[in-house]
PDB file of N, CA and C in Angstrom:
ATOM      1  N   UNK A   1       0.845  -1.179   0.000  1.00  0.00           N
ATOM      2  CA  UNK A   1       0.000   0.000   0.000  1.00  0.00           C
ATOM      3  C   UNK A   1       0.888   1.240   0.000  1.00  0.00           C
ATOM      4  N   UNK A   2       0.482   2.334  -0.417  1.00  0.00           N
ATOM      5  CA  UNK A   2       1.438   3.262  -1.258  1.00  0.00           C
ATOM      6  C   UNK A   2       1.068   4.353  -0.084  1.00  0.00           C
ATOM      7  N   UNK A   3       1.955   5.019   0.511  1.00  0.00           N
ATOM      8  CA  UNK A   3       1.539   6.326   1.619  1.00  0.00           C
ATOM      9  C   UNK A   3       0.828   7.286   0.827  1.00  0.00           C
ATOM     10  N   UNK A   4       0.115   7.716   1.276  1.00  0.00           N
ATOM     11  CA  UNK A   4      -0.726   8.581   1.265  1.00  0.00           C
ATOM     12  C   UNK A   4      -0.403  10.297   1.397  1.00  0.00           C
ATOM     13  N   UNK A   5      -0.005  10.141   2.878  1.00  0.00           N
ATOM     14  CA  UNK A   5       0.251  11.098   4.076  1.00  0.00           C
ATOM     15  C   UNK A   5       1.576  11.420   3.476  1.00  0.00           C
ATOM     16  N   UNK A   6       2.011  12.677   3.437  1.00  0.00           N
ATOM     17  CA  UNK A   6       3.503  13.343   3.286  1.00  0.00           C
ATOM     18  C   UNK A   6       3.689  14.159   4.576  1.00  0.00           C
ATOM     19  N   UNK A   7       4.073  13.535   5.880  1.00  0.00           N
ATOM     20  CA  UNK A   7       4.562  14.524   6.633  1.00  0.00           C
ATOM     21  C   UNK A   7       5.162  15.674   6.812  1.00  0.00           C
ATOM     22  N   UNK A   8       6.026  15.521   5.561  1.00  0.00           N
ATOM     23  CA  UNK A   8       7.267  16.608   5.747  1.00  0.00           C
ATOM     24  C   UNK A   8       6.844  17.818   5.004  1.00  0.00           C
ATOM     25  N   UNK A   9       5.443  17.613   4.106  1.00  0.00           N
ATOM     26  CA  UNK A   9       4.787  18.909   3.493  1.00  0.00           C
ATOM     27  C   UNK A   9       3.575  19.130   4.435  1.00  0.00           C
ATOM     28  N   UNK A  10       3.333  20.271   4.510  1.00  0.00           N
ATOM     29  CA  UNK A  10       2.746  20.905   5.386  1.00  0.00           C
ATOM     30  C   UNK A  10       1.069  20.491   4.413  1.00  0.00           C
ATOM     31  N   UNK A  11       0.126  20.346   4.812  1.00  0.00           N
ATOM     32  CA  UNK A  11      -1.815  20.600   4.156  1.00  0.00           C
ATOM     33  C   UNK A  11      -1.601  21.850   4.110  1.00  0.00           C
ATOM     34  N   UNK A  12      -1.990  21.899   2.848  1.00  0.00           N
ATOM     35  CA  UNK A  12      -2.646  23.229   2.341  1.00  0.00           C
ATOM     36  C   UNK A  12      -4.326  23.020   2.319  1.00  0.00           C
ATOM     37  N   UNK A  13      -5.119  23.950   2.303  1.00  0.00           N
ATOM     38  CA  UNK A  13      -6.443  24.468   2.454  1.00  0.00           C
ATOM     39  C   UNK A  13      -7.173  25.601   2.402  1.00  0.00           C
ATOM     40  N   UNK A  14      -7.512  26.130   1.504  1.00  0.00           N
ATOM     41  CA  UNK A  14      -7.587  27.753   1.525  1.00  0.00           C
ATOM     42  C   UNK A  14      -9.259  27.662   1.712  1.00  0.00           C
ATOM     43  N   UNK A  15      -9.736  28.297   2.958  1.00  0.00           N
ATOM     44  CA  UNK A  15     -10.887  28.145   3.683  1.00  0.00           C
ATOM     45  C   UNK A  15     -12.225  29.656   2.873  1.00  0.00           C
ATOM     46  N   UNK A  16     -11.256  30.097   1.480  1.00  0.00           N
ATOM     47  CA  UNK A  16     -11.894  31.361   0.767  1.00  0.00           C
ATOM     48  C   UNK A  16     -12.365  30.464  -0.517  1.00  0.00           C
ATOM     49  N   UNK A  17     -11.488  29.492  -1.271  1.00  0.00           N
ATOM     50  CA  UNK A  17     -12.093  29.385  -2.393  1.00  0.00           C
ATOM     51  C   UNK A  17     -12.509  27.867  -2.600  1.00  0.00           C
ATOM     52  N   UNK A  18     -11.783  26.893  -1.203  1.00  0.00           N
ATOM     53  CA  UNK A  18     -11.809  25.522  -1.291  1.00  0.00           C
ATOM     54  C   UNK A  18     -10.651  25.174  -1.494  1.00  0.00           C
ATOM     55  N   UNK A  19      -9.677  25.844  -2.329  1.00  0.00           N
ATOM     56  CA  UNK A  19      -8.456  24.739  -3.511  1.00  0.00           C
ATOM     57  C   UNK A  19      -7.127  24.149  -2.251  1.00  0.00           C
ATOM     58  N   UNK A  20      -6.968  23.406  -2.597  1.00  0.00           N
ATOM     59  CA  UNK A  20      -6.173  22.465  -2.239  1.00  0.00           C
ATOM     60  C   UNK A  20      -4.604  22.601  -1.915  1.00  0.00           C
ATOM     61  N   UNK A  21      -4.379  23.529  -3.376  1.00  0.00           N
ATOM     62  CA  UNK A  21      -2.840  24.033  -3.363  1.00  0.00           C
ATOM     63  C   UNK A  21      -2.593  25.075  -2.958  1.00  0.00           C
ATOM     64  N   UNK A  22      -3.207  25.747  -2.146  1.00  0.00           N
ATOM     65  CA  UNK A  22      -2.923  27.028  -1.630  1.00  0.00           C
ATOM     66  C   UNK A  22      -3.495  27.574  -0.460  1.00  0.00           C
ATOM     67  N   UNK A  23      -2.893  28.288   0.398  1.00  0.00           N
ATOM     68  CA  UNK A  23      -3.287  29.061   1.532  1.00  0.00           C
ATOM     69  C   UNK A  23      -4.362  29.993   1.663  1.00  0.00           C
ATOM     70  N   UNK A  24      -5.040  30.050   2.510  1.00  0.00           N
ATOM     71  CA  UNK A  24      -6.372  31.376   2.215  1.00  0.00           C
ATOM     72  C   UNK A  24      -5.417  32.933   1.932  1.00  0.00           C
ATOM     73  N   UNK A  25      -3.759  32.681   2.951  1.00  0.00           N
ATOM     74  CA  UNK A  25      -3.293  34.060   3.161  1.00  0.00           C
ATOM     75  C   UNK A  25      -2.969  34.323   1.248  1.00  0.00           C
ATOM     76  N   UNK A  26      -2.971  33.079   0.185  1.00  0.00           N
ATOM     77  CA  UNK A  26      -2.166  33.164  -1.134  1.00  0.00           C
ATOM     78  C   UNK A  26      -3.275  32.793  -1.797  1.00  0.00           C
ATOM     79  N   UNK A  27      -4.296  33.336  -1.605  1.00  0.00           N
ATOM     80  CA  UNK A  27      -5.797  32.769  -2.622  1.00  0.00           C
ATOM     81  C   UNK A  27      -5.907  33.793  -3.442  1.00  0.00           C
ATOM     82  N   UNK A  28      -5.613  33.505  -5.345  1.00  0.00           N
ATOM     83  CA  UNK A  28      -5.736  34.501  -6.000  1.00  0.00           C
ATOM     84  C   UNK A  28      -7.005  35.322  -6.320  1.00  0.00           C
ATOM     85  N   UNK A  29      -8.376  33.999  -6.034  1.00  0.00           N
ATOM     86  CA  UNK A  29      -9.345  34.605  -6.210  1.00  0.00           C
ATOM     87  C   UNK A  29      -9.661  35.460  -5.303  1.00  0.00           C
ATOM     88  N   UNK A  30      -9.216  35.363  -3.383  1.00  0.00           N
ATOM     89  CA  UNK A  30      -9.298  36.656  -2.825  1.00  0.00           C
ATOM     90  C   UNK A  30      -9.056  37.494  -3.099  1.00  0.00           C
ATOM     91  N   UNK A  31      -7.920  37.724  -3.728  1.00  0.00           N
ATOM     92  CA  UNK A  31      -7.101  38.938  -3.929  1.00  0.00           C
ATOM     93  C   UNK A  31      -7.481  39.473  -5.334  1.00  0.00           C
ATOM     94  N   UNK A  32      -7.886  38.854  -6.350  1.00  0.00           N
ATOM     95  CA  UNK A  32      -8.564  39.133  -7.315  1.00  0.00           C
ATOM     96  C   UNK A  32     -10.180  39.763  -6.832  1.00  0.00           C
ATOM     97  N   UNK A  33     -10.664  39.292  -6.063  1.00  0.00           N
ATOM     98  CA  UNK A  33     -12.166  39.970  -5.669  1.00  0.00           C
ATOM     99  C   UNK A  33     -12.138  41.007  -4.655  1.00  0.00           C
ATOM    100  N   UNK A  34     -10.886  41.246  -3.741  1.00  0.00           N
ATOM    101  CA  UNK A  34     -10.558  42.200  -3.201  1.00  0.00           C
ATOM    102  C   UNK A  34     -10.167  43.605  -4.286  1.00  0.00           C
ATOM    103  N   UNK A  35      -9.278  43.432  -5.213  1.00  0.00           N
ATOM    104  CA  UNK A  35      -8.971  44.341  -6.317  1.00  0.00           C
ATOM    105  C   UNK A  35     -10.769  44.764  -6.930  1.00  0.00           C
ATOM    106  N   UNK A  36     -11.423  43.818  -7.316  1.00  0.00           N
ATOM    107  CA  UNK A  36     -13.067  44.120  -8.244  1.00  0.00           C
ATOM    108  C   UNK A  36     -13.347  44.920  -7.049  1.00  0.00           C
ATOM    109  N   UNK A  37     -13.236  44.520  -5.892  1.00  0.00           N
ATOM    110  CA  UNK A  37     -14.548  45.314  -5.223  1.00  0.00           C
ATOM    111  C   UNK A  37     -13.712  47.013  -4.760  1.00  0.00           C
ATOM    112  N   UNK A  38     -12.205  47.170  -4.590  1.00  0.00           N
ATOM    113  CA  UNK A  38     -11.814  48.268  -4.361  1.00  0.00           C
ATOM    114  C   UNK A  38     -11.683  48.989  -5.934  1.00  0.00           C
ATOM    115  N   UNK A  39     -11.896  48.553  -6.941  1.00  0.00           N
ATOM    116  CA  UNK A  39     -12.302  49.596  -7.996  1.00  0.00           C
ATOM    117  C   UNK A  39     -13.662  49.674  -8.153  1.00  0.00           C
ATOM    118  N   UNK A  40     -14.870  48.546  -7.554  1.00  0.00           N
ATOM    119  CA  UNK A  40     -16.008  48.883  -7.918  1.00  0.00           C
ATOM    120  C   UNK A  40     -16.157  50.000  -6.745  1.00  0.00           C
ATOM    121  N   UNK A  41     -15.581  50.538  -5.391  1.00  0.00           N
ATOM    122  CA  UNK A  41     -15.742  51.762  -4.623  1.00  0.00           C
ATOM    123  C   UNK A  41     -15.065  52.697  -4.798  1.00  0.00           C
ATOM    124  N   UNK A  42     -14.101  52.975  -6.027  1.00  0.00           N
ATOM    125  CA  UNK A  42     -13.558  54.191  -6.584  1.00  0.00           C
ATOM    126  C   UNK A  42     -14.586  54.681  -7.553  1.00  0.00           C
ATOM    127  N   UNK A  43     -14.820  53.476  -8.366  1.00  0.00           N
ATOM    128  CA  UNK A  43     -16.132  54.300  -9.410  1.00  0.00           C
ATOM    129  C   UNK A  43     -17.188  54.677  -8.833  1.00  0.00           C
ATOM    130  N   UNK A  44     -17.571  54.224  -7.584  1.00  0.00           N
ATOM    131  CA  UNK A  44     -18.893  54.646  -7.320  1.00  0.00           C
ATOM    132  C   UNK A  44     -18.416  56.024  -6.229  1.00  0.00           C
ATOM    133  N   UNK A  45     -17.071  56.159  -6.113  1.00  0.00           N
ATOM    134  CA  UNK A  45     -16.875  57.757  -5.305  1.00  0.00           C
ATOM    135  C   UNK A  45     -16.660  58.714  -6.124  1.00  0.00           C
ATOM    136  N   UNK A  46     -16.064  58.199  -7.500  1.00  0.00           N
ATOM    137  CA  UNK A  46     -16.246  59.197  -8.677  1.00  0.00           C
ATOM    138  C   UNK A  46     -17.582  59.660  -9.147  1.00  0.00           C
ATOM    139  N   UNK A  47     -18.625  58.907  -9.101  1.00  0.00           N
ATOM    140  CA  UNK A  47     -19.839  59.210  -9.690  1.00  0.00           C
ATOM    141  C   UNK A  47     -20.247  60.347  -8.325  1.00  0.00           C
ATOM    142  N   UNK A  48     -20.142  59.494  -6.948  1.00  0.00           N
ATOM    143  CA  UNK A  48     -21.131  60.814  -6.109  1.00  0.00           C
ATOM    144  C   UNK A  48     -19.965  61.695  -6.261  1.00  0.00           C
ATOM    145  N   UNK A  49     -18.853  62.142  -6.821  1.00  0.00           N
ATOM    146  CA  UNK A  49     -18.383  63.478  -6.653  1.00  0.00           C
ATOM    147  C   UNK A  49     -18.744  63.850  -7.894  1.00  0.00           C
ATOM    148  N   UNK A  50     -19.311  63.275  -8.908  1.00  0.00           N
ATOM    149  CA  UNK A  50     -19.512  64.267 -10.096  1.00  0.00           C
ATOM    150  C   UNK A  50     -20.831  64.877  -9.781  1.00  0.00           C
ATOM    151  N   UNK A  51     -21.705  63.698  -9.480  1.00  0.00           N
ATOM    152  CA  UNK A  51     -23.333  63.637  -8.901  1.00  0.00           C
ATOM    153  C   UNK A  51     -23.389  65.504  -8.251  1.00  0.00           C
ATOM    154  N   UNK A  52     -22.446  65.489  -6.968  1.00  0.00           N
ATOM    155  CA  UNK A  52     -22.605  66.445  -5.959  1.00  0.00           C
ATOM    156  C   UNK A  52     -21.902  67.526  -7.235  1.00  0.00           C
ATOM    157  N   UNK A  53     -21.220  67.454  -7.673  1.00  0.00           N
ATOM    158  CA  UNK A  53     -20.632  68.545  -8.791  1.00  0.00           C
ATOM    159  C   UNK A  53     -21.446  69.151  -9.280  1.00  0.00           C
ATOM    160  N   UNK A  54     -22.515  68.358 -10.066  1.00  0.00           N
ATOM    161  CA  UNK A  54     -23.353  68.717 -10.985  1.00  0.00           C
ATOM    162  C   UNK A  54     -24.872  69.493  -9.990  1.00  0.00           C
ATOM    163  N   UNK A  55     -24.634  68.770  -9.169  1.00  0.00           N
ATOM    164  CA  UNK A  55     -25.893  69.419  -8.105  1.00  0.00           C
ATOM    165  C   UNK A  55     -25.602  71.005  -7.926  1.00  0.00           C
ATOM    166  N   UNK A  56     -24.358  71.141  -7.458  1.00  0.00           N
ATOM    167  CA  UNK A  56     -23.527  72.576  -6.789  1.00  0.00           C
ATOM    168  C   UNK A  56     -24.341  72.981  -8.532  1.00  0.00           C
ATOM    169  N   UNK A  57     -23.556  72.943  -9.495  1.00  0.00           N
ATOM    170  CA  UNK A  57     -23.848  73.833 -10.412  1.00  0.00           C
ATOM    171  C   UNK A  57     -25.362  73.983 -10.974  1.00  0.00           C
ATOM    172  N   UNK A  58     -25.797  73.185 -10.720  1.00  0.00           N
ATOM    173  CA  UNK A  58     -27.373  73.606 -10.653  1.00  0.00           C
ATOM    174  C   UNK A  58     -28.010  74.304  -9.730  1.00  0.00           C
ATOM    175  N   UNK A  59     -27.057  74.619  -8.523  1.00  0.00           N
ATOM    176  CA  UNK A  59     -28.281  75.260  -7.540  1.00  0.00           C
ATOM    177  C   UNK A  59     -27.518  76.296  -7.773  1.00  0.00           C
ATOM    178  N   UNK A  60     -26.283  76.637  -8.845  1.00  0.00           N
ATOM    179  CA  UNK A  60     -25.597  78.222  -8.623  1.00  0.00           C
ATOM    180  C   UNK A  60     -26.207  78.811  -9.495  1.00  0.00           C
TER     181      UNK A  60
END
């Protein structure tokens, strides 16, 4: 019967995407959906500063 178990390598488990070969701290899809969601809250602070822009010049 053929070992299984490799002691001398550490389990990997990344508890964000499931995968096997990698750490949650080295999960690309975290860090890939961390990047989507900090540009999807730049575009949406660009819009309310144009939003409030365009307001100012309508009430001047």
């Amino acid at each position: 019967m053929a070992m299984i178990l490799r002691p001398d390598t550490p389990a990997k488990c990344c508890s964000y995407c499931g995968s096997r070969d990698h750490d949650y701290e080295d999960c690309p899809k975290r860090k890939a959906d961390a990047e989507r969601q900090r540009k999807e809250r730049e575009e949406q602070q660009e819009q309310q500063e144009q939003d409030s822009s365009r307001e100012r010049f309508l009430a001047s």
